[in-house]
C-alpha atoms as a PDB file:
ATOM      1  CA  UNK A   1     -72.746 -26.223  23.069  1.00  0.00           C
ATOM      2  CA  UNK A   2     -69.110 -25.254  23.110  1.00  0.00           C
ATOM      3  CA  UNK A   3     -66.952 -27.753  25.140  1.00  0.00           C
ATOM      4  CA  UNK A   4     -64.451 -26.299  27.545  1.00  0.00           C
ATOM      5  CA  UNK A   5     -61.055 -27.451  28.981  1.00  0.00           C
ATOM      6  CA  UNK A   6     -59.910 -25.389  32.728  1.00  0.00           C
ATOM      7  CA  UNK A   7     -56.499 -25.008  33.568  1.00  0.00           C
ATOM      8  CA  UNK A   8     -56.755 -27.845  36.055  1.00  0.00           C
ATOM      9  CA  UNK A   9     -58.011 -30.104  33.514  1.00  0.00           C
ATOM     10  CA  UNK A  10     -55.372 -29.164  30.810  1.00  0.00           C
ATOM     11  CA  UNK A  11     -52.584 -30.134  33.856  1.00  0.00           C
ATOM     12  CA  UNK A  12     -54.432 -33.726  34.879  1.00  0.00           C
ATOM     13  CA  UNK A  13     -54.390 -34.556  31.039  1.00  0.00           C
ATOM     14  CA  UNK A  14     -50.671 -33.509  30.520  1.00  0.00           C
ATOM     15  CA  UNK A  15     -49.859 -35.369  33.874  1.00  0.00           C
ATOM     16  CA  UNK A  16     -51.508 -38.536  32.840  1.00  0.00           C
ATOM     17  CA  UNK A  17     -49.249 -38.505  29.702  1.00  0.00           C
ATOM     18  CA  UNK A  18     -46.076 -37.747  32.040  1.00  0.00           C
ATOM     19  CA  UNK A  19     -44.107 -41.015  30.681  1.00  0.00           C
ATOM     20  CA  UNK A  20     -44.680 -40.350  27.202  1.00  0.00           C
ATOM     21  CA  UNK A  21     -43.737 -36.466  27.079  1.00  0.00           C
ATOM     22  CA  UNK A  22     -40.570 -38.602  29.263  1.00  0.00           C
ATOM     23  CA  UNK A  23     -40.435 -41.036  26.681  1.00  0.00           C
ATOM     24  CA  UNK A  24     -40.693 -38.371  23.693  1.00  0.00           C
ATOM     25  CA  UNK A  25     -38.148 -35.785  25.417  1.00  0.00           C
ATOM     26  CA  UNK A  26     -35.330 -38.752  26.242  1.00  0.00           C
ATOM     27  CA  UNK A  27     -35.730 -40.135  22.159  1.00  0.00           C
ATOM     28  CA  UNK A  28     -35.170 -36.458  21.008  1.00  0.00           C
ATOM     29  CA  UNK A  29     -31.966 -36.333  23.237  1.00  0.00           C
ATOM     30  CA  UNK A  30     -30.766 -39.528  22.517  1.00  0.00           C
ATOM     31  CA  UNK A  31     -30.755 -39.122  19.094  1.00  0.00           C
ATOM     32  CA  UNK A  32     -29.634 -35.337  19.451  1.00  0.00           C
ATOM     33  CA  UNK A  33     -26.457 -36.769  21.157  1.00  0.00           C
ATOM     34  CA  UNK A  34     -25.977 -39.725  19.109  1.00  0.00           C
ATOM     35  CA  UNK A  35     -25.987 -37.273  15.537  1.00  0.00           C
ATOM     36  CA  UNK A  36     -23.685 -34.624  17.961  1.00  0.00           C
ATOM     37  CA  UNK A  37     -21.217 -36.878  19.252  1.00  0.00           C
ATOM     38  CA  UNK A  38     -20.505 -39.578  16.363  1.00  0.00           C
ATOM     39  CA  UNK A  39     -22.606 -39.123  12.943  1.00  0.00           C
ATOM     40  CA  UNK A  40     -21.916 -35.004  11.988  1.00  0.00           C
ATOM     41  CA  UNK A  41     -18.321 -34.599  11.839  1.00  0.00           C
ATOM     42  CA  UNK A  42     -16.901 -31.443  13.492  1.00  0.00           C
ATOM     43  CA  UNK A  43     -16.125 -28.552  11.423  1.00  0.00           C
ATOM     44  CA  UNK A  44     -13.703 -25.738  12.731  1.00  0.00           C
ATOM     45  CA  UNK A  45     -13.295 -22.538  11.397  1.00  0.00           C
ATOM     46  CA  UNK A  46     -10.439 -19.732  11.088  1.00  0.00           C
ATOM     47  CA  UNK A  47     -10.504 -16.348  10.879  1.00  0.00           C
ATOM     48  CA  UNK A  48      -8.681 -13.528   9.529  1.00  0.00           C
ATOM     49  CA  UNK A  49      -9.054  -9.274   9.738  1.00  0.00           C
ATOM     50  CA  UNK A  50      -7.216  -7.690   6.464  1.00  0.00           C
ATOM     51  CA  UNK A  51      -7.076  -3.518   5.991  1.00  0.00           C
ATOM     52  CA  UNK A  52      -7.506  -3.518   2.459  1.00  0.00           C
ATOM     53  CA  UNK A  53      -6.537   0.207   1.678  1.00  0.00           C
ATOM     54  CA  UNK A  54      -5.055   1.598  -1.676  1.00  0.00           C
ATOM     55  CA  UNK A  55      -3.342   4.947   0.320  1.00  0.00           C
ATOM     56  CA  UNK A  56      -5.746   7.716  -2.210  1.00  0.00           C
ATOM     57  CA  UNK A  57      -6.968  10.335  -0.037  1.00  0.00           C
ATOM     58  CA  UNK A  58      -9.912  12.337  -1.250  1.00  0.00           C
ATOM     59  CA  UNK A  59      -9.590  15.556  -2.622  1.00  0.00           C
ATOM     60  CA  UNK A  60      -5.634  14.859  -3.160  1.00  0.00           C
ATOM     61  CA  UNK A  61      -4.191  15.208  -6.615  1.00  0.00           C
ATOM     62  CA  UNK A  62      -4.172  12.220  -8.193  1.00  0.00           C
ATOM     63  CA  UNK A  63      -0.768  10.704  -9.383  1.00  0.00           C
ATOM     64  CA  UNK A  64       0.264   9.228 -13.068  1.00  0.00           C
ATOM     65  CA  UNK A  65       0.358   5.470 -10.823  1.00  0.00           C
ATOM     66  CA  UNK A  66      -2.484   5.756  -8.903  1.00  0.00           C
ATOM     67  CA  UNK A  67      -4.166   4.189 -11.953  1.00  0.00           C
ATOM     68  CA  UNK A  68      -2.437   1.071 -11.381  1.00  0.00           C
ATOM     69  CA  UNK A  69      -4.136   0.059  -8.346  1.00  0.00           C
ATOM     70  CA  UNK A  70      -6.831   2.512  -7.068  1.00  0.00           C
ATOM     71  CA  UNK A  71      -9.388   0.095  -8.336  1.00  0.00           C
ATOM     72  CA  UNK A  72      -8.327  -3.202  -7.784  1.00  0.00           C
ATOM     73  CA  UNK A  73      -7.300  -2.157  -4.553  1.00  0.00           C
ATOM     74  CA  UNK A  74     -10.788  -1.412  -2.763  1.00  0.00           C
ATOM     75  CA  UNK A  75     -12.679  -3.668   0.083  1.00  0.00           C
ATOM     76  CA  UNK A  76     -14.911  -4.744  -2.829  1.00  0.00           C
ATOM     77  CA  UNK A  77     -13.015  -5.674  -5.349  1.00  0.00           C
ATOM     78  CA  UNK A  78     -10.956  -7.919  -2.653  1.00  0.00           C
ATOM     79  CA  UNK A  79     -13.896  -9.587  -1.398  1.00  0.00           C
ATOM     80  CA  UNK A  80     -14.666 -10.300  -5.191  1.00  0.00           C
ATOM     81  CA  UNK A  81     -11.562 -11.445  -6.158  1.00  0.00           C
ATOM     82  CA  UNK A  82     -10.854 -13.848  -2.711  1.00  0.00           C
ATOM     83  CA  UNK A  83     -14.306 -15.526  -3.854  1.00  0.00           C
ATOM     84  CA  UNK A  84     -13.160 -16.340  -7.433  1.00  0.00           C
ATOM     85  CA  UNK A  85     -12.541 -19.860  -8.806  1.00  0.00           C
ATOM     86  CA  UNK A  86      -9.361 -18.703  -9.724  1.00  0.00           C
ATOM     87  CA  UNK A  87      -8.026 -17.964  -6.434  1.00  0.00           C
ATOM     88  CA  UNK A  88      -9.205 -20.434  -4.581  1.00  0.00           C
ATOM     89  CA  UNK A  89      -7.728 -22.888  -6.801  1.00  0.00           C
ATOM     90  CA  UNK A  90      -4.551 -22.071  -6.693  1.00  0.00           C
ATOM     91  CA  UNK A  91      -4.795 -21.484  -2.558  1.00  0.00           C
ATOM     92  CA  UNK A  92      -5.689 -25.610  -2.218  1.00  0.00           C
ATOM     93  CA  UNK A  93      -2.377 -26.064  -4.381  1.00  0.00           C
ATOM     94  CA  UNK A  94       0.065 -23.854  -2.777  1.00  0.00           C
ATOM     95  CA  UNK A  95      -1.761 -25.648   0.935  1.00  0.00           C
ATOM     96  CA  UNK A  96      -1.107 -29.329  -0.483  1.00  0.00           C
ATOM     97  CA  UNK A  97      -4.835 -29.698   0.555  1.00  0.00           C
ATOM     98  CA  UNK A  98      -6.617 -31.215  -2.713  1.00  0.00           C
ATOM     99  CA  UNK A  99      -8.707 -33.024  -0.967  1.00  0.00           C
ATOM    100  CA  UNK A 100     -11.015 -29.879  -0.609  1.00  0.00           C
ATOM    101  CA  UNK A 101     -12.728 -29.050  -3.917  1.00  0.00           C
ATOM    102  CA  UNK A 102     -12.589 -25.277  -5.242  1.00  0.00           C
ATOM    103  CA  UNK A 103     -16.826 -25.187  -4.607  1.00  0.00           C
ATOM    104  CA  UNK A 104     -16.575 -26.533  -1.259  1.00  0.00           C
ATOM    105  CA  UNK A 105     -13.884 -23.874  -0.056  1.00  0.00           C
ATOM    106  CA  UNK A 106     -16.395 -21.511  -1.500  1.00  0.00           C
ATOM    107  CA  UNK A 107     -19.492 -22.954   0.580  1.00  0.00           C
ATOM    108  CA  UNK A 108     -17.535 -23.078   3.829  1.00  0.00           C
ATOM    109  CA  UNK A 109     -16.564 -19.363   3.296  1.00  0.00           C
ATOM    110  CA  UNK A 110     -17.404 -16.210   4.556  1.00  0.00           C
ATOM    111  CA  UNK A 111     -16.411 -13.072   3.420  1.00  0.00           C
ATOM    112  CA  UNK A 112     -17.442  -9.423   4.995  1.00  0.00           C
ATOM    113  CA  UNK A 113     -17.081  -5.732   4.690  1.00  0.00           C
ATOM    114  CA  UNK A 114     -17.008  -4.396   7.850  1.00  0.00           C
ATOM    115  CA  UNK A 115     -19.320  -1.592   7.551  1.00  0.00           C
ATOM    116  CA  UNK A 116     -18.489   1.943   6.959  1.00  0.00           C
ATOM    117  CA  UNK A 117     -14.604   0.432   7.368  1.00  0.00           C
ATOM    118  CA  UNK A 118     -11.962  -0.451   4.761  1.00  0.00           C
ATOM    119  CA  UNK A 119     -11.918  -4.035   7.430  1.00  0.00           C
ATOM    120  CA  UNK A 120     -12.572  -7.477   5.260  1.00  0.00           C
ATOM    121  CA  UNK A 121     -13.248 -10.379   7.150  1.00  0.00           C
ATOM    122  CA  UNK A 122     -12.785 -13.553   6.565  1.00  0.00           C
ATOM    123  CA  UNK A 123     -13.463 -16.692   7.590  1.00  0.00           C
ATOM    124  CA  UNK A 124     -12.655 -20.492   6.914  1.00  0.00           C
ATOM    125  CA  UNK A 125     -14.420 -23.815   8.163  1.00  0.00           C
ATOM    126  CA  UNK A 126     -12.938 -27.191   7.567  1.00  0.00           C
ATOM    127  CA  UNK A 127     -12.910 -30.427   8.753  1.00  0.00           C
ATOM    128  CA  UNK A 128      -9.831 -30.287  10.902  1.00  0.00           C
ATOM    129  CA  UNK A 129      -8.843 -26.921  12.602  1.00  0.00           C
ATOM    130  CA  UNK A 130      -5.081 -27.002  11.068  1.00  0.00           C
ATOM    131  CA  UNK A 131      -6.939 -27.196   7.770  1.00  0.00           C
ATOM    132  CA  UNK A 132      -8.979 -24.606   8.211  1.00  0.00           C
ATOM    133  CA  UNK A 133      -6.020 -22.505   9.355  1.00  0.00           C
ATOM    134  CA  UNK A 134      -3.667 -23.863   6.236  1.00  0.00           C
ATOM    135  CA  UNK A 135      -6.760 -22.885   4.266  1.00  0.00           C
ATOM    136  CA  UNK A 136      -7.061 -19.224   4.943  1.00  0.00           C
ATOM    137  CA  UNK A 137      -3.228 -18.398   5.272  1.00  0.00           C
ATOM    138  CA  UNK A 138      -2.929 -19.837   1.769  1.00  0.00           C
ATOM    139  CA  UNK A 139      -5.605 -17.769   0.410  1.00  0.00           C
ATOM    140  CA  UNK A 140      -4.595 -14.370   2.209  1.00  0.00           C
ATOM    141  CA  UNK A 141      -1.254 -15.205   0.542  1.00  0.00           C
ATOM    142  CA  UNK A 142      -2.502 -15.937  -3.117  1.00  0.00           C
ATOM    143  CA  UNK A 143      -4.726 -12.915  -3.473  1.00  0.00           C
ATOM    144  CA  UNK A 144      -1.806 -11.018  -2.421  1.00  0.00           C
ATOM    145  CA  UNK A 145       0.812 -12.741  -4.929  1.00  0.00           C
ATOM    146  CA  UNK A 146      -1.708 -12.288  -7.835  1.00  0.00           C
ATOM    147  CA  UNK A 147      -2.338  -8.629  -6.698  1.00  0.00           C
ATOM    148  CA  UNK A 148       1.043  -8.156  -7.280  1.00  0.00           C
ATOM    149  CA  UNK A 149       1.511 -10.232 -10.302  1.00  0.00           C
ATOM    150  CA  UNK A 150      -1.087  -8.553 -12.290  1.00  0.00           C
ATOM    151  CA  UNK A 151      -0.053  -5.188 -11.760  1.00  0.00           C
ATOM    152  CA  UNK A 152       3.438  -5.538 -12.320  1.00  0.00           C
ATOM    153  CA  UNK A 153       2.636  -6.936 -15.780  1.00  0.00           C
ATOM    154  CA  UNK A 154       0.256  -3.811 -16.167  1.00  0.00           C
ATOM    155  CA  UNK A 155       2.705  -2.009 -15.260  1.00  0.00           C
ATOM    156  CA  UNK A 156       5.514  -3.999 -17.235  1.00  0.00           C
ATOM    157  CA  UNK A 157       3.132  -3.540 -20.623  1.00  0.00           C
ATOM    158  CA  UNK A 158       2.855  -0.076 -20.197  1.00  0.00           C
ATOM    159  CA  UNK A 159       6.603   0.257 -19.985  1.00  0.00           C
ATOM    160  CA  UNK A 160       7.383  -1.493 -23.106  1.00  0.00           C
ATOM    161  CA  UNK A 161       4.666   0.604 -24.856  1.00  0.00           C
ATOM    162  CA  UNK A 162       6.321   3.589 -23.914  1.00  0.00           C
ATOM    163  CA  UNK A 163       9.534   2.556 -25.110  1.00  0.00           C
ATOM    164  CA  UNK A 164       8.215   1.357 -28.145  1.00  0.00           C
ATOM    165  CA  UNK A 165       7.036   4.843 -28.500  1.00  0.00           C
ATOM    166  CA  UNK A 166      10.250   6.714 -27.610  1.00  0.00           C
ATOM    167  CA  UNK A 167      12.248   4.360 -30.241  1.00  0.00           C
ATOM    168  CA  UNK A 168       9.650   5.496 -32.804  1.00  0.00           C
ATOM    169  CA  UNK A 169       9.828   9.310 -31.889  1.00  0.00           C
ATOM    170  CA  UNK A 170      13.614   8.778 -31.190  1.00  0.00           C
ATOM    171  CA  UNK A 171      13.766   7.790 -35.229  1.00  0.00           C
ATOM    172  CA  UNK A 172      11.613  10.354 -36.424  1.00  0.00           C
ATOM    173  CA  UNK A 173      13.563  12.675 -34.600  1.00  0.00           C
ATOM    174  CA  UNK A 174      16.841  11.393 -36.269  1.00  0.00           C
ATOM    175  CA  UNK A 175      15.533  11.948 -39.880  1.00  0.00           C
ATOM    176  CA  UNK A 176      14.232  15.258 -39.417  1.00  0.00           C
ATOM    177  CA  UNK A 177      17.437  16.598 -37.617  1.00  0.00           C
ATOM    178  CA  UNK A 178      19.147  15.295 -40.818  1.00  0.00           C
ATOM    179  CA  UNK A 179      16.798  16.865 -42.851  1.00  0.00           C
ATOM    180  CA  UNK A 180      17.744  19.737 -40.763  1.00  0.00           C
ATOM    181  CA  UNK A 181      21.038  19.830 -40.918  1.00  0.00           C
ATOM    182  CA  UNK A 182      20.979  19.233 -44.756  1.00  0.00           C
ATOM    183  CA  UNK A 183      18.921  22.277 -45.509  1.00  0.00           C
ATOM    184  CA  UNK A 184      21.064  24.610 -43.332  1.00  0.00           C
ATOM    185  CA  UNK A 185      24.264  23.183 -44.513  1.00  0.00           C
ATOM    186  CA  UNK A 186      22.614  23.480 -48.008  1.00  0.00           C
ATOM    187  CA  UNK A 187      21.813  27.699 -47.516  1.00  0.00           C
ATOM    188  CA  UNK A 188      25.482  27.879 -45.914  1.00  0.00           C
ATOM    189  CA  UNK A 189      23.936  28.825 -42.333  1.00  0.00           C
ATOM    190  CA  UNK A 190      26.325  30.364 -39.902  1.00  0.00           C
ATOM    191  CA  UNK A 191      28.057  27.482 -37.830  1.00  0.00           C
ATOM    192  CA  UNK A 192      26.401  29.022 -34.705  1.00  0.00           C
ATOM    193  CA  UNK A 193      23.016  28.100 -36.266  1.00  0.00           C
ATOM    194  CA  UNK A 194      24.298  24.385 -36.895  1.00  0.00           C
ATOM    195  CA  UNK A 195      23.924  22.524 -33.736  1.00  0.00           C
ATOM    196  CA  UNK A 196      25.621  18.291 -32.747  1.00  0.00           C
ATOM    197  CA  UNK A 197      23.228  15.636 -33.917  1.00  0.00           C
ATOM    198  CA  UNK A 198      23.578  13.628 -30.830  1.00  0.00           C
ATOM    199  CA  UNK A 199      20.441  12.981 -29.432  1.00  0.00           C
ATOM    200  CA  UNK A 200      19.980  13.048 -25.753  1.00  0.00           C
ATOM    201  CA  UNK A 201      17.014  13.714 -23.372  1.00  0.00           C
ATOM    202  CA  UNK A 202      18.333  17.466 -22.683  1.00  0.00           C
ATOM    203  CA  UNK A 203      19.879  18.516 -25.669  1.00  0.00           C
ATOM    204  CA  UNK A 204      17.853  22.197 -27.325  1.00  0.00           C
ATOM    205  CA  UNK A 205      18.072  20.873 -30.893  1.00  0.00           C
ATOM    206  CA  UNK A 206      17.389  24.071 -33.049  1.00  0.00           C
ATOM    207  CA  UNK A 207      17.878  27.544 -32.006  1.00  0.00           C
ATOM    208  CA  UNK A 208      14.889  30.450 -32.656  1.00  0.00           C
ATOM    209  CA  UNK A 209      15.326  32.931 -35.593  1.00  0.00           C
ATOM    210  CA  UNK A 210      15.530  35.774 -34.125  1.00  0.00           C
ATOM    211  CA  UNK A 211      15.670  39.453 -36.211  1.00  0.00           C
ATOM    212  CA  UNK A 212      19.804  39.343 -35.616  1.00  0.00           C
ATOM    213  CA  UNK A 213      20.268  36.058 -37.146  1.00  0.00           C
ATOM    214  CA  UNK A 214      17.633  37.004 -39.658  1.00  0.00           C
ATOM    215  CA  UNK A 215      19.734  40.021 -40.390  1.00  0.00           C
ATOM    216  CA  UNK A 216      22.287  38.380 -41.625  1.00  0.00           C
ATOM    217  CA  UNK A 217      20.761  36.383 -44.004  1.00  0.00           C
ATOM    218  CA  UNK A 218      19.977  38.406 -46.635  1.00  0.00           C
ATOM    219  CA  UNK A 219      20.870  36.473 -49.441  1.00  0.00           C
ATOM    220  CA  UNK A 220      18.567  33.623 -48.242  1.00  0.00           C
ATOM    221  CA  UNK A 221      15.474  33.756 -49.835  1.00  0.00           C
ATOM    222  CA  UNK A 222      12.032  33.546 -47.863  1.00  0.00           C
ATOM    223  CA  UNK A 223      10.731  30.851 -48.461  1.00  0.00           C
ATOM    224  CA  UNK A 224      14.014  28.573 -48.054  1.00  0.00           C
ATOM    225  CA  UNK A 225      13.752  30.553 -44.529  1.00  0.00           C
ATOM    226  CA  UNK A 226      10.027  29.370 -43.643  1.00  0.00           C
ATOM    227  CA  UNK A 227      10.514  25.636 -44.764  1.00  0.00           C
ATOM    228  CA  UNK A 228      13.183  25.638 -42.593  1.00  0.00           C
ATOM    229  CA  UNK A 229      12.064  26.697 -39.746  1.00  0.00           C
ATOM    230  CA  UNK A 230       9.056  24.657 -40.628  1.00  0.00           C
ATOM    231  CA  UNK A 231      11.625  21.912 -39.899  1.00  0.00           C
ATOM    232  CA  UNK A 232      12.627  23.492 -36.870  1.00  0.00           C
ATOM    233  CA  UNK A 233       9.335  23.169 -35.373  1.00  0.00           C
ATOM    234  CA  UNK A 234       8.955  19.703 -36.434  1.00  0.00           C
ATOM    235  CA  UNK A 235      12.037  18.860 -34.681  1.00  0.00           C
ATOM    236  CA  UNK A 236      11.340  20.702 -31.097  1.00  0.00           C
ATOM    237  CA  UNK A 237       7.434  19.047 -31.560  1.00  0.00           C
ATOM    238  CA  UNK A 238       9.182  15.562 -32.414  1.00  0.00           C
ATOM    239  CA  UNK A 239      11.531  15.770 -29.682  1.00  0.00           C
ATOM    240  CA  UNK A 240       9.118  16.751 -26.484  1.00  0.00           C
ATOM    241  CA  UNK A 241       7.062  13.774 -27.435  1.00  0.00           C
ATOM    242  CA  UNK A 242      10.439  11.991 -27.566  1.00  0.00           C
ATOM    243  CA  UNK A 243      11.037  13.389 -24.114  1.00  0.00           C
ATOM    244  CA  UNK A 244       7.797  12.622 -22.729  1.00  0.00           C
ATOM    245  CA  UNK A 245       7.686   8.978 -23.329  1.00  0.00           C
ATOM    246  CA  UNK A 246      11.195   8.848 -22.245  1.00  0.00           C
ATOM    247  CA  UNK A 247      10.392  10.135 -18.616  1.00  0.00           C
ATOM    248  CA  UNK A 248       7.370   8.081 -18.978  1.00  0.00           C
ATOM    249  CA  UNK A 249       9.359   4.521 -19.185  1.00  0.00           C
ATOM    250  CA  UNK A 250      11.902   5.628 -16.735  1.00  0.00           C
ATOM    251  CA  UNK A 251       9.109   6.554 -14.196  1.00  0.00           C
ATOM    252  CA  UNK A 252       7.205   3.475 -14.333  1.00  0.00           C
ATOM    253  CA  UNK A 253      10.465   1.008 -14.167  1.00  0.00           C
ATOM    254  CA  UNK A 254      11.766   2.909 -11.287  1.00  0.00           C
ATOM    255  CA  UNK A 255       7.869   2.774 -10.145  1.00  0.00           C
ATOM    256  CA  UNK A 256       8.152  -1.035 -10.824  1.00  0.00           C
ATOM    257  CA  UNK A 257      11.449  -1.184  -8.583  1.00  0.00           C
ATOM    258  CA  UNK A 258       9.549  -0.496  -5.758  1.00  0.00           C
ATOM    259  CA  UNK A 259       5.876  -1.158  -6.134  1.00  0.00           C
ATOM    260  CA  UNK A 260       4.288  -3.531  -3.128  1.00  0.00           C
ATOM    261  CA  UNK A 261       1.009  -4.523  -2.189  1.00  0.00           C
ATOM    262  CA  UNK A 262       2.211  -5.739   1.159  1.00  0.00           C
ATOM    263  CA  UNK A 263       1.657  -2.310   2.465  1.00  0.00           C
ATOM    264  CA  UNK A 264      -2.044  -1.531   0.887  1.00  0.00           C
ATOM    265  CA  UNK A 265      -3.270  -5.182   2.233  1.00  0.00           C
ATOM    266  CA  UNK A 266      -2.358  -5.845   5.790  1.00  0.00           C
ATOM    267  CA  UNK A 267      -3.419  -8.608   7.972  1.00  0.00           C
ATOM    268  CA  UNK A 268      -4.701  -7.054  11.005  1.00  0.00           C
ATOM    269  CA  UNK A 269      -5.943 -10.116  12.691  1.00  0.00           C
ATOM    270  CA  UNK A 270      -3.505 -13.624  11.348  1.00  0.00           C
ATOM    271  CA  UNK A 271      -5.478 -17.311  11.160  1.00  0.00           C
ATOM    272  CA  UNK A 272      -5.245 -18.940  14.099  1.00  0.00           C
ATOM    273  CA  UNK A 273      -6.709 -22.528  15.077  1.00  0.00           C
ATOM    274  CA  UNK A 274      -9.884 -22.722  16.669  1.00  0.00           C
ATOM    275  CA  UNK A 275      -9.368 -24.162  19.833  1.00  0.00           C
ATOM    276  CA  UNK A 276     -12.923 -26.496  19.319  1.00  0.00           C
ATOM    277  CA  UNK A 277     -15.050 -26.730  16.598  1.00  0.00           C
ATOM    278  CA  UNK A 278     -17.697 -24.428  15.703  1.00  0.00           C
ATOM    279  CA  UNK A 279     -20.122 -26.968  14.862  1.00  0.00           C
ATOM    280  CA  UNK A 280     -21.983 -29.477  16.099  1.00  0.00           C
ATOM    281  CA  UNK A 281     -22.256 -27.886  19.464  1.00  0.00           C
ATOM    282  CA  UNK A 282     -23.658 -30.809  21.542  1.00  0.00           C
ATOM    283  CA  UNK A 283     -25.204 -28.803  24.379  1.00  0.00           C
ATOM    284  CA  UNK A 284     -27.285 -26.518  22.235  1.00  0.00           C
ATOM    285  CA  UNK A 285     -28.117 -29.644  20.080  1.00  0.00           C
ATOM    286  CA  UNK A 286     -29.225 -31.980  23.388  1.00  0.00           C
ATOM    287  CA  UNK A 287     -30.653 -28.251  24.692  1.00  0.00           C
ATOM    288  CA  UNK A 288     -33.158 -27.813  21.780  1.00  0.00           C
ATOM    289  CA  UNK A 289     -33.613 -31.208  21.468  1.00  0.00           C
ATOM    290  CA  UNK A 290     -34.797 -31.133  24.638  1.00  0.00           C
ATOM    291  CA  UNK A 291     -37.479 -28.758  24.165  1.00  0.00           C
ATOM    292  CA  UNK A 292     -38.595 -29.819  20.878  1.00  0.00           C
ATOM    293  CA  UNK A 293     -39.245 -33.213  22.853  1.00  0.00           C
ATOM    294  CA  UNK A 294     -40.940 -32.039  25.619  1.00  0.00           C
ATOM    295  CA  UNK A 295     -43.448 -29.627  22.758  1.00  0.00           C
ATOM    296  CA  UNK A 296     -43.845 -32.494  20.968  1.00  0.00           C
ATOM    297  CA  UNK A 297     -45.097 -35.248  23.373  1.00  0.00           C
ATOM    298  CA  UNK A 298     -47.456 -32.488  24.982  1.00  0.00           C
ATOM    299  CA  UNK A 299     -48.666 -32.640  21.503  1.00  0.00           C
ATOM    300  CA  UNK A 300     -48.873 -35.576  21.273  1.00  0.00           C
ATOM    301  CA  UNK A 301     -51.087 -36.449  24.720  1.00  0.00           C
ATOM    302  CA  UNK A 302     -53.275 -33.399  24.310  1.00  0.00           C
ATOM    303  CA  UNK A 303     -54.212 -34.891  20.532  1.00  0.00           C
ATOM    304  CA  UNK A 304     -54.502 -38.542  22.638  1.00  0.00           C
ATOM    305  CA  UNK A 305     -56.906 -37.039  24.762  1.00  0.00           C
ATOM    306  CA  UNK A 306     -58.821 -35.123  21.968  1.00  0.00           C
ATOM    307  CA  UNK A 307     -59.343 -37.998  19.533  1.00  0.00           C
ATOM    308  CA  UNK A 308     -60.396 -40.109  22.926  1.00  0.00           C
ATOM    309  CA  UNK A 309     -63.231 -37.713  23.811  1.00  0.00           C
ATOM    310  CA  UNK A 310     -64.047 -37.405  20.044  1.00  0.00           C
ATOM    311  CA  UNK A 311     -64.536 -40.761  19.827  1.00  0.00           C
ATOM    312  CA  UNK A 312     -66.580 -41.352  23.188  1.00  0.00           C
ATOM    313  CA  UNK A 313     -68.860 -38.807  21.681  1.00  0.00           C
ATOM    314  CA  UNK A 314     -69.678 -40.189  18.689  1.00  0.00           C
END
């Protein structure tokens, strides 16, 4: 036969074990008050909004620079790069706080796309509130330094590859305008044909053959004519590449002039310190710490009661 508890009964048992669901409930917020008020130590937290946006528009034409920073400047690649070891390393230098360790920062911090937004949040917890603050600022200001740094020298190692080139092309430009030069002088060319060996980024370095100048050369044979303009079209190839990675230095050092990443990362919303800290929060702690005492002495009369009865029967 099944044995049966009523409402009325459940109540009398739970009322007859009043002073230990009391006794149960005060321990839980005793000790919920004690660990809230003097064992955890407070932690605060900081927060910071940054637009991280590299200016590309879809659908525009992309420009020669755009390379430079079109990927490193994304909402992922920042939230990557904010994270690394790296970073965070040199943020507790430049804050004078070493008494934080580089996998601690990384445990107390949180990092977010907001969705469907180029918006990264971030946020920093510390022991002290002005820590937390010092924290953040520093590492909002290292990710942008070494944003910066990296590109530059990017850009820097591009520029000295370019005018690496141009020397080169500049040379081999040099010897085949000599060569030049010696072959007309060597047919006795009409002066108008011989042209200043001064190399500059405008100069038109060899004129075309055309059928009047070709008229009066009869006495030149033809092949002395086709190996010289052979020459000819050496020197107008040699000297648009010459040309080319000229422009292409001067571009990217007057690019390098004014280059900023100040503009593509901007702090929307600065650290500020938390007025109180985020954790422990004492009510909430004493609140569910209330409840959980209150569930568990009912547990624990009702299971009394039960191994009472179980025992009376046997």
């Amino acid at each position: 036969m099944e044995e049966t508890i009523d409402l009325r009964e459940l109540i009398e048992i739970v009322l007859k074990g009043k002073w230990v669901i009391i006794l149960c409930t005060i321990v839980a917020v005793i000790i919920a008050a004690i660990m809230s008020f003097w064992v955890i130590d407070p932690t605060y937290e900081s927060k910071a909004t940054v637009s991280v946006n590299n200016g590309l528009v879809a659908g525009a034409t992309p420009q020669a620079t755009d390379s430079y920073f079109n990927e490193v400047i994304t909402p992922g690649a920042y939230i990557e790069r904010i994270k690394s070891s790296q970073i965070i390393d040199l943020a507790i230098q430049k804050s004078n706080l070493n008494k934080y360790s580089v996998t601690g920062v990384q445990e107390n911090m949180t990092v977010e796309n907001i969705a469907n937004t180029n918006l990264v949040t971030v946020k920093m917890k510390a022991n002290s509130a002005s820590d937390a603050k010092a924290l953040l600022e520093a590492l909002l200001t290292t990710i942008q330094e070494s944003l910066l740094t990296e590109i530059q020298d990017r850009i820097h190692e591009d520029i000295k590859y370019y005018a690496a080139q141009s020397e080169t092309e500049k040379e081999n430009l040099e010897v085949l305008l000599k060569q030049y030069r010696q072959q007309a002088e060597a047919l006795n060319l009409p002066k108008s044909l011989l042209l200043d060996a001064v190399i500059s980024y405008n100069n038109q370095y060899i004129l075309n053959f055309d059928q009047d100048h070709l008229s009066e050369m009869t006495d030149i044979s033809e092949q002395d004519l086709i190996e010289l303009n052979e020459v000819s079209n050496e020197v107008k190839t040699t000297a648009s590449v010459y040309r080319d990675y000229s422009n292409k230095e001067r571009q990217l050092s007057a690019f390098s002039e004014v280059f900023r990443v100040d503009n593509k990362l901007l702090t929307i919303s600065a650290p500020v310190e938390s007025e109180g800290p985020v954790s422990p929060q004492p009510l909430l702690n004493i609140a569910i710490a209330l409840i959980v005492g209150l569930i568990a002495g009912t547990g624990i009369v009702l299971f009394r009661h039960y191994w009472k009865s179980s025992g009376q029967q046997h």
